[in-house]
Protein backbone atom coordinates (compact mmCIF):
# COMPACT_ATOMS: atom_id res chain seq x y z
CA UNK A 1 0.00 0.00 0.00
CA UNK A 2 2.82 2.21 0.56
CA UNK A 3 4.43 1.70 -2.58
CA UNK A 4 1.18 2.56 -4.46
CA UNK A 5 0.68 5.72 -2.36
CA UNK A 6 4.22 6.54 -3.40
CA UNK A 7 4.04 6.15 -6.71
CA UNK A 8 0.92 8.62 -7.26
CA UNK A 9 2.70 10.94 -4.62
CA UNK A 10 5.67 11.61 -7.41
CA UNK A 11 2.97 11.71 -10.40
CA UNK A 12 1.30 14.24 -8.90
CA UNK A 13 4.77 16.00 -7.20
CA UNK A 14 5.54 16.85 -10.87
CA UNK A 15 2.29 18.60 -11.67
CA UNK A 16 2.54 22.58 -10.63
CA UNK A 17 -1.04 23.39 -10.00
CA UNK A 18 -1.12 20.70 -7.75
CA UNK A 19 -1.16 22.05 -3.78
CA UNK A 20 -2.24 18.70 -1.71
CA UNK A 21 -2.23 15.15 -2.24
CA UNK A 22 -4.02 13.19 0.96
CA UNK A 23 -4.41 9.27 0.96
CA UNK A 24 -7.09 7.33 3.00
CA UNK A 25 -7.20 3.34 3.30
CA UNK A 26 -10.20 1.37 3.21
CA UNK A 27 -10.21 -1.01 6.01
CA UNK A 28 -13.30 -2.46 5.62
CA UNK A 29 -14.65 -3.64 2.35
CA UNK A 30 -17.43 -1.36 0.25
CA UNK A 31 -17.33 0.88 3.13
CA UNK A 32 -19.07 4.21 1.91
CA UNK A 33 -16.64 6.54 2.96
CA UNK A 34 -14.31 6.26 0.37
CA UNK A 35 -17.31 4.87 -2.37
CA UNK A 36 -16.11 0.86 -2.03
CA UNK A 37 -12.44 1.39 -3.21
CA UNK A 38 -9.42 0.46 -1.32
CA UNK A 39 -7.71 3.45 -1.69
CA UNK A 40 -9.18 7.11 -1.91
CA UNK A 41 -6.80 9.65 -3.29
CA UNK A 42 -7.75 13.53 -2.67
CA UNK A 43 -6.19 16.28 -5.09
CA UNK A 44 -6.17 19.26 -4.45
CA UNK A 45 -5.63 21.87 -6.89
CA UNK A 46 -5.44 25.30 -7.67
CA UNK A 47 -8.48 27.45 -7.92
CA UNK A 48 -10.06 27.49 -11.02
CA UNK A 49 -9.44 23.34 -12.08
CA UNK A 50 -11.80 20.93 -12.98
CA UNK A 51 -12.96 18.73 -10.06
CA UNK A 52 -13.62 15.06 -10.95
CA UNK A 53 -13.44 11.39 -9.86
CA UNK A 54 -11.22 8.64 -11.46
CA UNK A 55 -10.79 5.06 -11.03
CA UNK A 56 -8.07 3.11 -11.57
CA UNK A 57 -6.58 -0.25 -10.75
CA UNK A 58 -2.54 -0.01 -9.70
CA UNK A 59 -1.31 -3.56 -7.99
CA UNK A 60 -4.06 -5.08 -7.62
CA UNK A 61 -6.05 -2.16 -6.04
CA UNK A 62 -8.48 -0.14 -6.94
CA UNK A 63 -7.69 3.08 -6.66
CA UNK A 64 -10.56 6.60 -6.34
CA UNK A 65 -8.60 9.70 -7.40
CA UNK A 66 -11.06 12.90 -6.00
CA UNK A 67 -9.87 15.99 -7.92
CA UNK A 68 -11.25 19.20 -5.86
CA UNK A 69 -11.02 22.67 -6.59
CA UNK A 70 -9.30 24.64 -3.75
CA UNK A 71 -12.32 27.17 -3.78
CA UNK A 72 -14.49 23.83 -3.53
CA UNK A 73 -12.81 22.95 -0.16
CA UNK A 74 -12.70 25.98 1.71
CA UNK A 75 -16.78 26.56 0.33
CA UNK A 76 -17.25 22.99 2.65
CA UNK A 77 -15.64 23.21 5.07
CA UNK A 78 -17.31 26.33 6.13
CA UNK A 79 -20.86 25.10 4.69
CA UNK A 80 -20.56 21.34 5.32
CA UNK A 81 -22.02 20.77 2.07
CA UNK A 82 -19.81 17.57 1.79
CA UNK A 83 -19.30 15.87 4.97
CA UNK A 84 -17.23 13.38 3.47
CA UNK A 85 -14.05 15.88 2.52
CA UNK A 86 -14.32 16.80 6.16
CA UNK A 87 -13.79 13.42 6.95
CA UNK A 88 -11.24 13.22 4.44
CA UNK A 89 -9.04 16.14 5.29
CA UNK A 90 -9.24 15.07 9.19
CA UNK A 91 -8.44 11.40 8.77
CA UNK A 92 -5.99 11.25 5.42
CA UNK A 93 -2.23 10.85 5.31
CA UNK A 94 -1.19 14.40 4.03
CA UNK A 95 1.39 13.22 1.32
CA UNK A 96 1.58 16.44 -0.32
CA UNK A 97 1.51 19.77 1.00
CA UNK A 98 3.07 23.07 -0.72
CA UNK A 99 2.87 25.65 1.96
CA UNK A 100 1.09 23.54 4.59
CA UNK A 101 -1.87 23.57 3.12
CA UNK A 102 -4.12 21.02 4.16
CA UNK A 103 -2.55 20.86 7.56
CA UNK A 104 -3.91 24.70 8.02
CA UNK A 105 -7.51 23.45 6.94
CA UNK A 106 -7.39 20.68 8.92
CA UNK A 107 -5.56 22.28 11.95
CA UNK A 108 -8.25 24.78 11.47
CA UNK A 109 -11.27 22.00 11.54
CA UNK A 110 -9.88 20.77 14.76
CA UNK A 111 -9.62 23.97 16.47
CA UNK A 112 -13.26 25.14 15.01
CA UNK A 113 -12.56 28.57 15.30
CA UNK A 114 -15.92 31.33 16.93
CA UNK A 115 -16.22 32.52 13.33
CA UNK A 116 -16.55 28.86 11.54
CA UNK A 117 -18.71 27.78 14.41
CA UNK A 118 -20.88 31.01 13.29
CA UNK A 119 -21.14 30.43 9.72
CA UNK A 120 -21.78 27.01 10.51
CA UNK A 121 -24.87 27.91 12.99
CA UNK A 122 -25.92 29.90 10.15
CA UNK A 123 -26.24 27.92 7.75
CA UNK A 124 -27.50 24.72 9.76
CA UNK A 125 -30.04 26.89 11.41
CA UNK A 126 -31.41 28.90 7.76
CA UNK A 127 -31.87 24.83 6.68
CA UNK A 128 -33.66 23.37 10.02
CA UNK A 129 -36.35 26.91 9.95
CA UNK A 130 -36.66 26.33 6.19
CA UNK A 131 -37.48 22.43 6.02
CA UNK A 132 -39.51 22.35 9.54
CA UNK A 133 -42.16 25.48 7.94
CA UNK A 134 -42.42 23.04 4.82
CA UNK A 135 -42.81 20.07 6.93
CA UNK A 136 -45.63 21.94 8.72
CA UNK A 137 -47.06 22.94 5.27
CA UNK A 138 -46.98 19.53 3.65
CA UNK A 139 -49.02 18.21 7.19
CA UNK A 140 -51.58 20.79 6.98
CA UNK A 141 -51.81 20.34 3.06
CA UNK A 142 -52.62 16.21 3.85
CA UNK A 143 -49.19 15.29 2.26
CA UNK A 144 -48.43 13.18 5.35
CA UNK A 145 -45.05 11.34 3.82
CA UNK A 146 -43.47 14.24 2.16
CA UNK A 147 -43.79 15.92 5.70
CA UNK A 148 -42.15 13.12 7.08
CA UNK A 149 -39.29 13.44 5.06
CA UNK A 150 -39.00 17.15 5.21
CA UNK A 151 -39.28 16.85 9.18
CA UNK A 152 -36.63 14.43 8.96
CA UNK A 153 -34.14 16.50 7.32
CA UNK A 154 -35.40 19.15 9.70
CA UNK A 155 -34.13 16.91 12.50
CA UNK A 156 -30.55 16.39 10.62
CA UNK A 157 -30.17 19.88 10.79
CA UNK A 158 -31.33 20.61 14.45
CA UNK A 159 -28.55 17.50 15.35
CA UNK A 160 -26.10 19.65 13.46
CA UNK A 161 -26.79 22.82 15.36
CA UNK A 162 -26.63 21.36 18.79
CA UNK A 163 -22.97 19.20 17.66
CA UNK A 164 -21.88 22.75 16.46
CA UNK A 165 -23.10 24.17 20.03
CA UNK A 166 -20.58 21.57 21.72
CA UNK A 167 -17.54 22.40 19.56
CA UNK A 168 -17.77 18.94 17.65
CA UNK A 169 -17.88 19.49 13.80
CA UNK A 170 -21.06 16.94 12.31
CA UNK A 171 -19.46 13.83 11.16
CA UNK A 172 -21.51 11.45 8.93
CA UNK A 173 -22.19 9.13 12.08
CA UNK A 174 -24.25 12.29 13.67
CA UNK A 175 -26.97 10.14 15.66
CA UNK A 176 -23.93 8.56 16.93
CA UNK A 177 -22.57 11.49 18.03
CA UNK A 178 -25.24 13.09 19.49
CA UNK A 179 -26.83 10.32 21.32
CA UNK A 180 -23.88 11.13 23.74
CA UNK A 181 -24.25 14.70 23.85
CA UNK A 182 -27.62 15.31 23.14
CA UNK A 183 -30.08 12.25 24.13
CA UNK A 184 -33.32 14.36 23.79
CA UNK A 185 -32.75 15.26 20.51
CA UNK A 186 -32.22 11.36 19.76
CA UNK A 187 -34.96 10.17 21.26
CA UNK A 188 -37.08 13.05 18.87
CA UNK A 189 -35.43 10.63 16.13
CA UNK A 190 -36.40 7.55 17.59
CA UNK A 191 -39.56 8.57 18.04
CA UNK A 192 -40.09 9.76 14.55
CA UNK A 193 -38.15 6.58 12.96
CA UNK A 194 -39.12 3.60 14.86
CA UNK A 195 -42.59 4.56 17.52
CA UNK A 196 -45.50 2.41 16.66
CA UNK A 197 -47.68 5.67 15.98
CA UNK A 198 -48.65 6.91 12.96
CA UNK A 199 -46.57 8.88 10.62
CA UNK A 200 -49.20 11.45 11.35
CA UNK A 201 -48.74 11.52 14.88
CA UNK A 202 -45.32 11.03 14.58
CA UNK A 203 -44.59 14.07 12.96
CA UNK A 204 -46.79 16.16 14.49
CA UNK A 205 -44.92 15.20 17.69
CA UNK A 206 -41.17 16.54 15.90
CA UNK A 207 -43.06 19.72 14.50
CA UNK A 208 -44.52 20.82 17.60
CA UNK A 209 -40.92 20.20 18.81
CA UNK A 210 -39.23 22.04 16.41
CA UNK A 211 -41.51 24.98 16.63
CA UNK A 212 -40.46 25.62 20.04
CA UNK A 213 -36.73 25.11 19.11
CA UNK A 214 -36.87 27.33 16.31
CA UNK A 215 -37.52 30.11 18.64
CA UNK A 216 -34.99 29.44 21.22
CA UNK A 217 -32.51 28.97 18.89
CA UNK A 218 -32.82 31.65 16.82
CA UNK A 219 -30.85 34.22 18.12
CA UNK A 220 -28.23 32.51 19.31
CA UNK A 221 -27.82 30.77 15.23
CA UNK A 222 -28.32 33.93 13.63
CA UNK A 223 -25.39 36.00 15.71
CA UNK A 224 -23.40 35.77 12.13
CA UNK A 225 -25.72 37.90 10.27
CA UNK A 226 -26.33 40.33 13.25
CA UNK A 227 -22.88 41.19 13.87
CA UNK A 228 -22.98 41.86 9.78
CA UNK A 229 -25.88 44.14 10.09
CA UNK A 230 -24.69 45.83 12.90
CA UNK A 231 -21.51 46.68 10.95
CA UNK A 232 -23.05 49.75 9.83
CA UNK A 233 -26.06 52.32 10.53
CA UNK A 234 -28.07 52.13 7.21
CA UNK A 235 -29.98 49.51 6.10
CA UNK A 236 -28.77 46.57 4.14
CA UNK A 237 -30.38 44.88 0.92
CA UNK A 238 -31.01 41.05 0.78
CA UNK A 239 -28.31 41.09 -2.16
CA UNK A 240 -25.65 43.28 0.04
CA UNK A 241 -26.28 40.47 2.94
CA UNK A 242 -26.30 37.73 0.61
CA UNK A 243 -23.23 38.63 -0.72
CA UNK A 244 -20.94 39.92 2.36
CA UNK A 245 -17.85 37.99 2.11
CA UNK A 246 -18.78 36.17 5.63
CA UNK A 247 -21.85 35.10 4.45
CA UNK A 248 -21.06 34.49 0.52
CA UNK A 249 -19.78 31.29 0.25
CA UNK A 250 -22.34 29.83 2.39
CA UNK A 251 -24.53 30.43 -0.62
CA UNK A 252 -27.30 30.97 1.57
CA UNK A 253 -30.89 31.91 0.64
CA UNK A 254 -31.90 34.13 3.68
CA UNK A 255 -35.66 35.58 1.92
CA UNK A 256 -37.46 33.30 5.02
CA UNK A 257 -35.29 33.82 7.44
CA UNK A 258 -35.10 37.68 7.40
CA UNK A 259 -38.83 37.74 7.46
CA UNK A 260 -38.97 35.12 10.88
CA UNK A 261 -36.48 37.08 12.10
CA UNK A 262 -38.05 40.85 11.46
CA UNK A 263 -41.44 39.03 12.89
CA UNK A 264 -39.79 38.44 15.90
CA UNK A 265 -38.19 41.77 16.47
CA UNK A 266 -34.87 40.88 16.33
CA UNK A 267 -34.69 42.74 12.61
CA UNK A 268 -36.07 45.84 11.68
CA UNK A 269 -37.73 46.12 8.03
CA UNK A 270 -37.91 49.43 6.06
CA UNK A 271 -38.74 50.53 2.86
CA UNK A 272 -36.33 53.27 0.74
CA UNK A 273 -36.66 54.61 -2.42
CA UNK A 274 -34.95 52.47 -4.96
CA UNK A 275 -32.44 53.78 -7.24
CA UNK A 276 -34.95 54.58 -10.44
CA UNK A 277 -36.95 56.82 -7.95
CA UNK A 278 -39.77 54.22 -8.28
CA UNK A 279 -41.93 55.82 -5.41
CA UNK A 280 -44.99 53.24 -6.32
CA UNK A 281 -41.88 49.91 -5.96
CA UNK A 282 -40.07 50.49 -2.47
CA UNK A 283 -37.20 48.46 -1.84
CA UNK A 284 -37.53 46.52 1.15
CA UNK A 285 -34.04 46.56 3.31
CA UNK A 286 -33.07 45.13 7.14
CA UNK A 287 -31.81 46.58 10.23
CA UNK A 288 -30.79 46.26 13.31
């Protein structure tokens, strides 16, 4: 194994654009986490590349060859998008590394600095609001099964917040996880995978749940985008938000979330004259 790891380590050593080169091991066979290969190899390259997946067979192993953008890998780690390069970066052998590269990202995982963990609340918390209102809407609407799956997801994201809460970045074994730091929000799961109710009643029982959460834990998940809008006295535009370089490459839709949050108080909304001097079309903008 370490002669095949060696051998892609100097093909890719001779390619400039080229800035990391980390190898994982399968130890178990078809395991998911590296797609059922025995070795996964993650390139990293220069911003700009062409991300892709290759097999090949060197030895008498199968080889995955995960080509990533380095604008791909900073987007996830911040977003979590793809839990598995998280799980890459933490766990690979770091072959190659111009400039330390990967061992800042991953150095910078483990350490979950205040301003990932924000971004990170963010984004977890715009995705549990968003999926438990449609969950709520798909129950009153009679669509009992699509509610179940959207209350589901809802509950992925909840698990995600409270992980974040306890410094622990989500891993792909998150009920795992947060049985041990969280059993109340497991036993939610439980109750909405395995109780002998009816999906009905089942979700009913998570909505009604994450209604109350929703509200506690806004504040707290949304301290992000009020230290952004606090940045300055006038009024920001959805765009200008959506588009602040700490909240950009979470690639965020936050249309719902400004409007819970400016229902609640914690946002003010006004309305300006737009640009055309459109006095009959006011633009709406937020404030703290």
């Amino acid at each position: 194994m370490k002669q095949i790891i060696e051998h892609f380590a100097q093909y890719f050593r001779s390619q400039p654009d080229v800035i990391s080169l980390a190898a994982i091991k399968n130890p178990y066979p078809y395991n998911p986490f590296i797609e059922g290969l025995d070795i996964l190899l993650l390139v990293i390259r220069e911003r700009g590349c062409v991300s892709g997946t290759e097999h090949q067979r060197y030895e008498g192993e199968r080889i995955l060859i995960r080509t990533i953008d380095s604008d791909i890998v900073e987007k996830c780690t911040v977003c979590g998008e793809h839990r598995n390069l998280i799980e890459w970066i933490v766990r690979g052998e770091i072959v190659l590394d111009r400039d330390q590269y990967l061992t800042n990202i991953r150095e910078r995982l483990m350490l979950f600095p205040d301003t990932m963990r924000e971004q990170k609340l963010l984004a977890e918390f715009n995705g549990f609001l968003r999926t438990y209102l449609q969950a709520k809407h798909e129950l009153e609407s009679g669509n009992i099964l699509d509610a179940y799956s959207h209350i589901l997801t809802a509950l992925h994201h909840w698990a995600h917040i409270v992980l974040i809460e306890e410094g622990q970045h989500p891993e792909l074994t998150v009920w795992k996880q947060l049985r041990l730091v969280h059993p109340g929000v497991y036993k939610l799961y439980e109750e909405l995978t395995v109780s002998h109710e009816t999906v009905k009643q089942r979700v009913e029982l998570v909505v009604l749940a994450c209604e109350f959460t929703v509200m506690n834990k806004m504040k707290d998940s949304c301290s992000l985008l009020f230290k952004v809008m606090a940045s300055r006295e006038e009024p920001w535009s959805i765009i200008e938000l959506q588009t602040h370089p700490q909240i950009d490459q979470l690639h965020l839709d936050l249309s719902l979330l400004l409007q819970k949050l400016v229902k609640r108080s914690f946002v003010r909304e006004v309305a300006v004259m737009p640009n055309n001097g459109d006095t009959e079309a006011m633009e709406l903008r937020y404030l703290m």
